[in-house]
Each structure stands twice: as C-alpha cells, then as structure tokens.
C-alpha atoms as a PDB file:
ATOM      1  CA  UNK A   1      31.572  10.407  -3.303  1.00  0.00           C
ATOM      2  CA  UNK A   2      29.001   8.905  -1.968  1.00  0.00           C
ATOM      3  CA  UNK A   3      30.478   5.672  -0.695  1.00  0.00           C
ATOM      4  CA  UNK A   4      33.012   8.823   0.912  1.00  0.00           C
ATOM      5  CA  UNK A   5      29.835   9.712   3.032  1.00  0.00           C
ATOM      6  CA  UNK A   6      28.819   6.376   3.979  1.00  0.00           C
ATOM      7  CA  UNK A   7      32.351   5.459   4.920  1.00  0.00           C
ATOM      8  CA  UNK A   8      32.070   8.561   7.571  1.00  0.00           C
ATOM      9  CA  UNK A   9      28.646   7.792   9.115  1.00  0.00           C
ATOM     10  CA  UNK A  10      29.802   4.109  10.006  1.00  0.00           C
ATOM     11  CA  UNK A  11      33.323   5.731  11.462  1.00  0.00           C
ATOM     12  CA  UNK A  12      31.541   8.825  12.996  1.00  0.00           C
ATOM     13  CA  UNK A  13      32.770   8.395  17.045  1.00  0.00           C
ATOM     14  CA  UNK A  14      35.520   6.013  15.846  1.00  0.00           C
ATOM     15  CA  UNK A  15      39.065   6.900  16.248  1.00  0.00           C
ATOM     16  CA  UNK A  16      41.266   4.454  13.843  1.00  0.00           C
ATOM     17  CA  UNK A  17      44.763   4.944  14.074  1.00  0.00           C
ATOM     18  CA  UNK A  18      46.416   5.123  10.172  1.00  0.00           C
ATOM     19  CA  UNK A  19      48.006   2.258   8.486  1.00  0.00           C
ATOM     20  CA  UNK A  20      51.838   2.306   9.041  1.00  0.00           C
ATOM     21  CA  UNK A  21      53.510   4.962   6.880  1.00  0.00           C
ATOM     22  CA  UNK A  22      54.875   3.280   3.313  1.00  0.00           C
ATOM     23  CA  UNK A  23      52.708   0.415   4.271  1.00  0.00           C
ATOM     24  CA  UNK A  24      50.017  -1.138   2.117  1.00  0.00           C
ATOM     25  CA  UNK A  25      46.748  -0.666   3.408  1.00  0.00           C
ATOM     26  CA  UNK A  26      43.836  -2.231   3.014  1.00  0.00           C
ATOM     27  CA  UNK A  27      42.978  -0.673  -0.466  1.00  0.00           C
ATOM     28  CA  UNK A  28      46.170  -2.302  -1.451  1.00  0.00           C
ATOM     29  CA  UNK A  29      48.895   0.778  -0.934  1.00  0.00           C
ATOM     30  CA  UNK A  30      45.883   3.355  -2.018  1.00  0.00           C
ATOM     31  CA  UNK A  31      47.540   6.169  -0.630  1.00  0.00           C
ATOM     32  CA  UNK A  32      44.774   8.548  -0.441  1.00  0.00           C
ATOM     33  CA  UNK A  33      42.681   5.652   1.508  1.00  0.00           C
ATOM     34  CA  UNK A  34      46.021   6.018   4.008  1.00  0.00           C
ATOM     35  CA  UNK A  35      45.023  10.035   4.133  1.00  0.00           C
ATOM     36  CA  UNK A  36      41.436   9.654   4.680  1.00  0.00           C
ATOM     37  CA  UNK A  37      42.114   6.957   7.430  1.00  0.00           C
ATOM     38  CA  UNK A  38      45.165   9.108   9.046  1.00  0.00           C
ATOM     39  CA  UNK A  39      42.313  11.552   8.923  1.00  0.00           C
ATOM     40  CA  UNK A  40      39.702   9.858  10.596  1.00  0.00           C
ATOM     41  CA  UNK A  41      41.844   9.484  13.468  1.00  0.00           C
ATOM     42  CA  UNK A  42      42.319  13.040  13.998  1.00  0.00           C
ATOM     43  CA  UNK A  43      38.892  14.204  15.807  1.00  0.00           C
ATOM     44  CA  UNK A  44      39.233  17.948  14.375  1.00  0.00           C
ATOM     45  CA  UNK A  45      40.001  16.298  10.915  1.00  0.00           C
ATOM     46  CA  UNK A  46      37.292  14.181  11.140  1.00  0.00           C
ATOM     47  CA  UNK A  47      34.574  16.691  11.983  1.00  0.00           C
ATOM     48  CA  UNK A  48      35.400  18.987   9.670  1.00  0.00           C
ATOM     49  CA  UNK A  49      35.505  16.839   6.727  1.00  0.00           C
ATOM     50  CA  UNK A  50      31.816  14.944   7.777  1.00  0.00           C
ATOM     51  CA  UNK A  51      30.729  18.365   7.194  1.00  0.00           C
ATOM     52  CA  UNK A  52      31.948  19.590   4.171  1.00  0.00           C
ATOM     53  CA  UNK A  53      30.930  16.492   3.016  1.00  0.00           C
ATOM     54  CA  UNK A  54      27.235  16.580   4.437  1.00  0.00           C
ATOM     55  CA  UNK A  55      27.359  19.772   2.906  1.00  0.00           C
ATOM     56  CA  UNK A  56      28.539  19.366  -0.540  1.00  0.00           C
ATOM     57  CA  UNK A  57      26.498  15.937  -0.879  1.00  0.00           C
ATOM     58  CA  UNK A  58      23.382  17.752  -0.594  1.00  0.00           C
ATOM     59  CA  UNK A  59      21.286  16.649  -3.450  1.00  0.00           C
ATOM     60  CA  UNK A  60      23.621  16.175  -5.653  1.00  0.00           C
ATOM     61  CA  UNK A  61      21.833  13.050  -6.770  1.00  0.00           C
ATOM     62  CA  UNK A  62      18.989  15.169  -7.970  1.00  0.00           C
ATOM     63  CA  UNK A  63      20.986  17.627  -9.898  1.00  0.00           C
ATOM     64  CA  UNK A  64      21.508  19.928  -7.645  1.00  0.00           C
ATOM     65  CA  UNK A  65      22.874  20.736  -4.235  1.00  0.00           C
ATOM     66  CA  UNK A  66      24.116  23.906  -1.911  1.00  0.00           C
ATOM     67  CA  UNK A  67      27.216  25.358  -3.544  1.00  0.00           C
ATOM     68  CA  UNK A  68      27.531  28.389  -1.538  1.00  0.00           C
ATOM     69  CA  UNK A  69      27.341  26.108   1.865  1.00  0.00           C
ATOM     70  CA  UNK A  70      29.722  23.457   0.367  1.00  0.00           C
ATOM     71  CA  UNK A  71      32.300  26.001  -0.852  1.00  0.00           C
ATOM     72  CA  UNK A  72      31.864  27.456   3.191  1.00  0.00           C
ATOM     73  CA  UNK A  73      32.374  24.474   4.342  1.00  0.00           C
ATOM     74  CA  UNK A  74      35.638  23.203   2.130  1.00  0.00           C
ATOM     75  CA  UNK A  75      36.749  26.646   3.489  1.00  0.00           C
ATOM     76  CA  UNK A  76      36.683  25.884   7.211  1.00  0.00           C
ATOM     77  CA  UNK A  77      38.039  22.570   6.312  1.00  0.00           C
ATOM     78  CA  UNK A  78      41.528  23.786   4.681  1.00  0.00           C
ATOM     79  CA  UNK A  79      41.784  26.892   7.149  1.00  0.00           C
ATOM     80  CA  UNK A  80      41.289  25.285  10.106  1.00  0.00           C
ATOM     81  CA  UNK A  81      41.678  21.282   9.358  1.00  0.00           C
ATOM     82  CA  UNK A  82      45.197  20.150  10.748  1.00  0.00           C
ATOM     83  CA  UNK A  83      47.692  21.123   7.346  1.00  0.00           C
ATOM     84  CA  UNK A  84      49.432  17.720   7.402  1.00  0.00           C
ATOM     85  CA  UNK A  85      46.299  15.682   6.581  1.00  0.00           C
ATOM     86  CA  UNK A  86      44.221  17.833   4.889  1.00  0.00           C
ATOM     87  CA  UNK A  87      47.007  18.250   2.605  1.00  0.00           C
ATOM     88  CA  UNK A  88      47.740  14.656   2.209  1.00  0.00           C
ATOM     89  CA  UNK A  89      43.756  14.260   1.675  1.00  0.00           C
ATOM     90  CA  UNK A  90      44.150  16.555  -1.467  1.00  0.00           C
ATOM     91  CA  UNK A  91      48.103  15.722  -2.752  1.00  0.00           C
ATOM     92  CA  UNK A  92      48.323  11.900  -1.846  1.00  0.00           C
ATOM     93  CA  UNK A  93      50.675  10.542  -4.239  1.00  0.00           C
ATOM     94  CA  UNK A  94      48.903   8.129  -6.693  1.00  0.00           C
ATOM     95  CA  UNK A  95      49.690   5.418  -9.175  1.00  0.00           C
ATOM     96  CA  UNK A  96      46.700   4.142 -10.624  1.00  0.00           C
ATOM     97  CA  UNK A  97      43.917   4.870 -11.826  1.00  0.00           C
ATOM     98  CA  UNK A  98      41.617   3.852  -8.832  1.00  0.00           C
ATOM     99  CA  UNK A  99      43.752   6.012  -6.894  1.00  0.00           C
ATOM    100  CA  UNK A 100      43.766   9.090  -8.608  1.00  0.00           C
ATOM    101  CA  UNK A 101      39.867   8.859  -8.872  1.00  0.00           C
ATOM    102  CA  UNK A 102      39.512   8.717  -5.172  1.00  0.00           C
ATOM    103  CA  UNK A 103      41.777  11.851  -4.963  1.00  0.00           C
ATOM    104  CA  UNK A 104      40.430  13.805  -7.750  1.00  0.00           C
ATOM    105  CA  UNK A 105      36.537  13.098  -5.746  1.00  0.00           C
ATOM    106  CA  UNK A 106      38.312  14.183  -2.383  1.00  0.00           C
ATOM    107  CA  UNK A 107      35.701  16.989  -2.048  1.00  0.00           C
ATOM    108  CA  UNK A 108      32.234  15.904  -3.904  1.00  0.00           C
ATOM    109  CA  UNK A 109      33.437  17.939  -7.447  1.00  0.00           C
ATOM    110  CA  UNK A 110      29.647  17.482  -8.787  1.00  0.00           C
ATOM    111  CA  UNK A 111      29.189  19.830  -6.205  1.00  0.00           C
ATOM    112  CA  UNK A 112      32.170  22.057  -5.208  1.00  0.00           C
ATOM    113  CA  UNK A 113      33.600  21.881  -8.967  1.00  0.00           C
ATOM    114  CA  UNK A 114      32.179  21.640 -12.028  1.00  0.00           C
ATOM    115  CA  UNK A 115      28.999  23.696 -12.834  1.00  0.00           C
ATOM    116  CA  UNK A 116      25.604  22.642 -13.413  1.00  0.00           C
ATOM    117  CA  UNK A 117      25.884  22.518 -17.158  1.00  0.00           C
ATOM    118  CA  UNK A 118      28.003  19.582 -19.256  1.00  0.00           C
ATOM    119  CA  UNK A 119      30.180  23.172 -20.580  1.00  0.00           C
ATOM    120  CA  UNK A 120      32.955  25.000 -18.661  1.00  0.00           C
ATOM    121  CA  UNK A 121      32.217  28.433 -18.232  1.00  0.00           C
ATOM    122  CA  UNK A 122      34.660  31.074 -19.353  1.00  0.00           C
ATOM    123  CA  UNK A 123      38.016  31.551 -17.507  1.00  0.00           C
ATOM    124  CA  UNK A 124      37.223  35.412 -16.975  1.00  0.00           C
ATOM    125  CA  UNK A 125      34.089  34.809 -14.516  1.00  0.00           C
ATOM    126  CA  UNK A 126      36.498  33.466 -12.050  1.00  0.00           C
ATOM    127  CA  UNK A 127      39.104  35.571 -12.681  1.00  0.00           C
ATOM    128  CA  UNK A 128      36.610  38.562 -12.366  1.00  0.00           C
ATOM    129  CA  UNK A 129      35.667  36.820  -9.391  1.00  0.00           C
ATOM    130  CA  UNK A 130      38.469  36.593  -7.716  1.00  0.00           C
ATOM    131  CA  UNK A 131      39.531  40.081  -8.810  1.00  0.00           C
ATOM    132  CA  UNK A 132      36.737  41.038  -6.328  1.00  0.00           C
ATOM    133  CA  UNK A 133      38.100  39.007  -3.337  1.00  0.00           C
ATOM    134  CA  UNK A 134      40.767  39.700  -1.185  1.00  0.00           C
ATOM    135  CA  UNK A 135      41.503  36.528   0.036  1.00  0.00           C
ATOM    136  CA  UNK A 136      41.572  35.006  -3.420  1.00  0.00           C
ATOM    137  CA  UNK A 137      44.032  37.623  -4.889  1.00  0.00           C
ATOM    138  CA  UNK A 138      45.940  37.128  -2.383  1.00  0.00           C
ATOM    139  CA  UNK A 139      46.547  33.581  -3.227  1.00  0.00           C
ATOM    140  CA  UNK A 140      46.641  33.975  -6.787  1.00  0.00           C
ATOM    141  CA  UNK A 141      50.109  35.916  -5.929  1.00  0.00           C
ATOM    142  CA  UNK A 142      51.041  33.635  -3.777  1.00  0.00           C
ATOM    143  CA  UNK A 143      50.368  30.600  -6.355  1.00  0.00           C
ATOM    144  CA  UNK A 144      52.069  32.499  -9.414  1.00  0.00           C
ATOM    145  CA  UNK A 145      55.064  30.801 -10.359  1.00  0.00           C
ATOM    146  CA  UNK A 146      58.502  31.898  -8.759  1.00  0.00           C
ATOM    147  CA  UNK A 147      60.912  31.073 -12.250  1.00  0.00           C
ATOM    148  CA  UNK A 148      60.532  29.635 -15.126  1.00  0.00           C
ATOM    149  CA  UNK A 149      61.995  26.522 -13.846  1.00  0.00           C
ATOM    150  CA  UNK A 150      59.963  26.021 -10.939  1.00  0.00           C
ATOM    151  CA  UNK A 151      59.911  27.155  -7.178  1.00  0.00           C
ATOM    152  CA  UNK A 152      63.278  29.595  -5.383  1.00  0.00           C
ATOM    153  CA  UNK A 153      64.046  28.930  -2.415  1.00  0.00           C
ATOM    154  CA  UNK A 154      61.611  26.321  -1.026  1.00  0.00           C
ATOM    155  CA  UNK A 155      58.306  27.582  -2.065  1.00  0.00           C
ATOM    156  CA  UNK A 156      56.599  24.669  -2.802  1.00  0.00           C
ATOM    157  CA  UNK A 157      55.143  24.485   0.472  1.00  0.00           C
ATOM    158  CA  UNK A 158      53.763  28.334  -0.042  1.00  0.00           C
ATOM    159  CA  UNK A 159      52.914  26.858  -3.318  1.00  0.00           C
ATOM    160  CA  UNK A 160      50.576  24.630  -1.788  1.00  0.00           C
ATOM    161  CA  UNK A 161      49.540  26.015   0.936  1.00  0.00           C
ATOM    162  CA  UNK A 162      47.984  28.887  -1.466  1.00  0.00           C
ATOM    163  CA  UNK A 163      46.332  26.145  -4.050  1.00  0.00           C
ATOM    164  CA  UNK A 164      44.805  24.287  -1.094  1.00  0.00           C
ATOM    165  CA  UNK A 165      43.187  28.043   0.074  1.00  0.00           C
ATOM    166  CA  UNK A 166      41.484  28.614  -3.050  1.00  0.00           C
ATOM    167  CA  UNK A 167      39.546  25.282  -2.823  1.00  0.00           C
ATOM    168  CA  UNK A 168      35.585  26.712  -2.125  1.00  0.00           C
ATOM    169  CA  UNK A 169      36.214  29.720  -3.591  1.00  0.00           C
ATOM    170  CA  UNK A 170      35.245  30.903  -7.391  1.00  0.00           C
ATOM    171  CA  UNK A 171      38.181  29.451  -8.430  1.00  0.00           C
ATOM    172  CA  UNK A 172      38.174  26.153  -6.621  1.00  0.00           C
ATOM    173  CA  UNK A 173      40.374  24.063  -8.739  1.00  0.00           C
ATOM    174  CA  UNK A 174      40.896  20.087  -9.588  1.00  0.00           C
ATOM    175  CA  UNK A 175      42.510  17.455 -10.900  1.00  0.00           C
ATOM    176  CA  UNK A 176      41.570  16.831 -14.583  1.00  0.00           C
ATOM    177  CA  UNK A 177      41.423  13.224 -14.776  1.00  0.00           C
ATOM    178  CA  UNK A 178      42.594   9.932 -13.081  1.00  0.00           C
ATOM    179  CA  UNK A 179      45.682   8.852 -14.906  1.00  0.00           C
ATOM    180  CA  UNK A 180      47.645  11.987 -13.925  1.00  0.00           C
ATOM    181  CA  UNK A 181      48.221  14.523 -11.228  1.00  0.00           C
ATOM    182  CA  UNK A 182      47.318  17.599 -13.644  1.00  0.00           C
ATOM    183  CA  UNK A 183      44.868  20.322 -12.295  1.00  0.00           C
ATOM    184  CA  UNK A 184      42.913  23.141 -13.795  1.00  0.00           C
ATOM    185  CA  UNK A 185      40.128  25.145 -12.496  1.00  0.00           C
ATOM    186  CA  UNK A 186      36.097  24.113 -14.293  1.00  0.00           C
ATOM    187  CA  UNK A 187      36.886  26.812 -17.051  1.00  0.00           C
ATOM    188  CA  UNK A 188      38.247  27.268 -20.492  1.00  0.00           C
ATOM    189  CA  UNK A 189      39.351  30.300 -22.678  1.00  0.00           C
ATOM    190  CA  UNK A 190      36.899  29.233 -25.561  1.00  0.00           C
ATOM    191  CA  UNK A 191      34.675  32.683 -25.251  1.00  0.00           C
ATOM    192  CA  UNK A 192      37.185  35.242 -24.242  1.00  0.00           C
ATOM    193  CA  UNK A 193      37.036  37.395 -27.294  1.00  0.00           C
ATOM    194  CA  UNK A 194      39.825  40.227 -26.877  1.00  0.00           C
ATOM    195  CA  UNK A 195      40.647  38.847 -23.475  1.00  0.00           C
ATOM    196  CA  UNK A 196      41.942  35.246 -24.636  1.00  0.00           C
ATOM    197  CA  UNK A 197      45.820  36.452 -23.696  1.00  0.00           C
ATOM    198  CA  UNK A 198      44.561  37.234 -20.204  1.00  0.00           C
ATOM    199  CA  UNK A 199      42.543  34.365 -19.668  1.00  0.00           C
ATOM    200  CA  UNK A 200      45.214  31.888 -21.073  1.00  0.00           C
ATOM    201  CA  UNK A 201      47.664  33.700 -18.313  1.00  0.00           C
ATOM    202  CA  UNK A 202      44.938  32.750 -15.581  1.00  0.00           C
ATOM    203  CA  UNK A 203      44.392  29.415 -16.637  1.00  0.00           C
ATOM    204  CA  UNK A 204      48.241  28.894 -17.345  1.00  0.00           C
ATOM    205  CA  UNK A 205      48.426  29.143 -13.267  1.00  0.00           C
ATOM    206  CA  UNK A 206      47.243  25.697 -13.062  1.00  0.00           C
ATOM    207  CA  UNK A 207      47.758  24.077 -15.764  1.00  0.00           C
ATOM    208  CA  UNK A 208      51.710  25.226 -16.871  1.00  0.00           C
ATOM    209  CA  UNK A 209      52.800  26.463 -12.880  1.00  0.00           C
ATOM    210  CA  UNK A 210      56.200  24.182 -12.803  1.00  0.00           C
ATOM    211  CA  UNK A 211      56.203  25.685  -9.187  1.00  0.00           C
ATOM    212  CA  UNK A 212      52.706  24.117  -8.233  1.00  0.00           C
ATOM    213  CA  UNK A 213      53.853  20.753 -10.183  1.00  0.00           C
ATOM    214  CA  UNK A 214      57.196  20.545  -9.073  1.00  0.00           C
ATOM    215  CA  UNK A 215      55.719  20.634  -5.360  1.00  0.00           C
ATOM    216  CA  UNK A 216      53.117  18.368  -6.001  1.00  0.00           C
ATOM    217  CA  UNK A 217      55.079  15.881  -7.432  1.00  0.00           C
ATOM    218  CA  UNK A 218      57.478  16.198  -4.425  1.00  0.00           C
ATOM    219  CA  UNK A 219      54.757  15.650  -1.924  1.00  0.00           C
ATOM    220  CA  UNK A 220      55.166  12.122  -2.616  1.00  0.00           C
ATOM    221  CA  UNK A 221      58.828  12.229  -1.025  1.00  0.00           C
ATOM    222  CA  UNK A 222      57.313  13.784   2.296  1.00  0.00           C
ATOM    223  CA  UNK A 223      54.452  11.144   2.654  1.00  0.00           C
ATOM    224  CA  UNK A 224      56.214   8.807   4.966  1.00  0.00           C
ATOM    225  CA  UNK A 225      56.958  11.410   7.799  1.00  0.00           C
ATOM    226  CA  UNK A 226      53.636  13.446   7.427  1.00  0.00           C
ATOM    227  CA  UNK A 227      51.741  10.086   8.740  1.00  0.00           C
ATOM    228  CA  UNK A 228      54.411   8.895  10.748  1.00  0.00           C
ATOM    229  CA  UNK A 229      53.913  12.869  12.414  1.00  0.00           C
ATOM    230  CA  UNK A 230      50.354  11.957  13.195  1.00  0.00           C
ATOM    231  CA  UNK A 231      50.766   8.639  14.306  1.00  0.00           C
ATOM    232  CA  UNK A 232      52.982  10.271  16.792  1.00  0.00           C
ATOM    233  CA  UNK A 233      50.377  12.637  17.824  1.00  0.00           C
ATOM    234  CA  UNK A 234      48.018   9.850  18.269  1.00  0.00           C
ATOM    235  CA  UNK A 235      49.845   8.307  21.221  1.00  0.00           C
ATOM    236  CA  UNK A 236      50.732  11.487  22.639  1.00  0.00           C
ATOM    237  CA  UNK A 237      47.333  13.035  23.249  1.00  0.00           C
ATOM    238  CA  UNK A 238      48.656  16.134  25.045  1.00  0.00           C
ATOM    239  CA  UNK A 239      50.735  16.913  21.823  1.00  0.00           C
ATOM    240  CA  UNK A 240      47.896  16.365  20.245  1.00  0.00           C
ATOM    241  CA  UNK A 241      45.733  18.599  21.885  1.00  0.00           C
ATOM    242  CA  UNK A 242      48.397  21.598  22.233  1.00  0.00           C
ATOM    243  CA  UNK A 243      48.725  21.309  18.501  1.00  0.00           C
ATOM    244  CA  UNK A 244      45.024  21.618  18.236  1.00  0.00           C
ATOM    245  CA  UNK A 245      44.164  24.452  20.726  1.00  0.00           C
ATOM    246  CA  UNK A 246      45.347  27.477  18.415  1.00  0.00           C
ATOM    247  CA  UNK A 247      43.387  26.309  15.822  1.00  0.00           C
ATOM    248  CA  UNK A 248      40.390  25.436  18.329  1.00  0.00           C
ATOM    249  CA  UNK A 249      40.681  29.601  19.317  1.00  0.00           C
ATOM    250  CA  UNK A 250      40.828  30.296  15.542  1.00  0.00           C
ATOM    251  CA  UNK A 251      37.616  28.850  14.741  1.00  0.00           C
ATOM    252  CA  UNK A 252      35.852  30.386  17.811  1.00  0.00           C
ATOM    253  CA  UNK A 253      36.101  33.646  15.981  1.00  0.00           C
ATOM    254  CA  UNK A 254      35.248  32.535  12.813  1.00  0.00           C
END
C-alpha cells in the first residue's frame, strides 16, 4: 500500500493511456496493475483514488490512522468514481499470488479493514451497525442471494454494484487471502452467544453468496471490453467528458 501511494505522487498530472486490453503489461499480465493504470488515465478516477488513498494511509505506519475519513473517502470513490474502473480496481481477475495481493490491498485494508487489534470483532457489531444505516440495509438486500444456485435474471451486476457500495462502511468487506478470490467482512461468529444462527446468516452473505461469486468470477469474461470502453473514451475526450458531467453535478451536492 504504500508503494500504491508513491506510484500516485510520481503519476499525479500524468495521463497514461492503459495497456491494450488482454495484453500483458508491464507487471507481466498483472491485471489489477492494467486497472490501476486504465485508472490513472481517467482524471476523475485518478483524483478520487489519490485521496482515498492519502486518506486511508494516514499513519498507518504508526499504528494508527483516520478510519472515519478513509471510510468517507472509499465512499466518494465507489459513488462517484467512473463504475467501469473502479470496479475493475476491486474485481480484476487474478492468477497468482502477486496478483491477488495487489487486489486484496486495493484500498489500504490496515486502515479501511481490519481493526486495530490482531482479533476480528464479532459479526453482530456490524450487523447492528448496519441495522442502523439506511444506505447499508439497503445494500445488504440488494447483495442477498437471488437462488440457491446463484443470480436470476442477470443480477450479478446488481450483485456487485451493491458489494462495491458497502466498501467504507461498518461492513466494508475483503478478500481473505491471495491465492483465491474469496471475501468476508473483518468479523467472525466466535462470541455470538444466542445470536450465532443470525450472525452465521450475515456472514454467510459473503462468504457462501453463489450470486456475489458467480459474478465475480464472471467479471473476468467482461475485462477485455471494460478497458477497451475506456481506451475509447480516452481518444474521444468529448465522450469522455459527457460521461463525466452527471457525475461532476452529483458530487457538487455531496
């Protein structure tokens, strides 16, 4: 994470166009290198994600750093961040290791993630949490799987739409490891007393939603044309910019 913020002071002011799409880059086909190039191209990508990460950074290196700004900040990123590349920042397909790990530290998870202790707390704070929020329950429905086999109808892209939304929230949720594309929120069900069925259900969103892996897994098939989209938009400025200005209006309010 922190080479992540010295790779975005040298590019701050640069505009690099991304690799071609199903090329290999210069990380040797590191896909979610591809994504953070793609979205240093982009200026509204760009300036949003310098500041989450400025944010989240903080002083992490000294144990601690400004959770309630980062999580603000990851907010405005994924609400108002162009979907195609802050997506592919967060789903880029991976296989290996090296990979993974740059995806799973997309945004600074010794801040915006785990907790200050070395234990997850329970499941039922965030739940409780989000119980409380509007916005957040509102994804949780969203994010609850459609059948037992996976997604009707086309959902995954609801699917992930609504997991990307609770990033910077209570729940804020992440891949486990680097040698797989499993997620789970920093919690476990360890000290739920009589509530264990209910906080297995919560935690079961993440980590058994066949909807929310089915249309992570298939993000990998749309990777080609979601940077070949941008590239597009990168030689057309006035797309570009008409693309941008509803989003521009958005965040004028906000």
């Amino acid at each position: 994470s922190l080479h992540m913020g010295k790779e975005w002071k040298k590019r701050k002011g640069q505009a690099l166009p991304p690799p071609p799409p199903g090329s290999a880059s210069s990380a040797g086909g590191n896909r979610c290198v591809d994504a953070a190039e793609a979205c240093s191209a982009n200026a509204l990508c760009q300036r949003l994600r310098t500041k989450y990460v400025a944010q989240c950074l903080g002083q992490v290196a000294h144990g601690s750093c400004p959770r309630s700004r980062c999580h603000r900040a990851l907010r405005r990123f994924f609400s108002l961040g162009p979907q195609a590349l802050t997506h592919a920042l967060l789903f880029c397909p991976c296989t290996s290791p090296a990979c993974s790990e740059r995806r799973r530290q997309t945004f600074v998870p010794a801040c915006a993630f785990s907790g200050p202790g070395h234990e997850p707390p329970s499941c039922l704070a965030a739940l409780d949490a989000c119980e409380k929020s509007l916005v957040c329950r509102c994804l949780l429905r969203v994010s609850t799987p459609s059948s037992q086999d996976g997604c009707l109808r086309d959902q995954g892209p609801h699917c992930l739409r609504a997991y990307a939304g609770l990033v910077g929230t209570a729940i804020t949720p992440n891949y486990v490891d680097n040698a797989s594309a499993r997620v789970a929120p920093w919690c476990d069900c360890r000290a739920s007393g009589n509530r264990h069925e209910e906080c297995e259900a919560f935690r079961g969103l993440f980590t058994r939603n066949r909807c929310l892996d089915g249309a992570i897994q298939s993000f990998d098939s749309q990777w080609p044309s979601i940077l070949q989209d941008q590239l597009d938009s990168h030689h057309n400025p006035g797309h570009s910019l008409q693309s941008i200005l509803p989003v521009l209006a958005l965040q004028s309010l906000l």
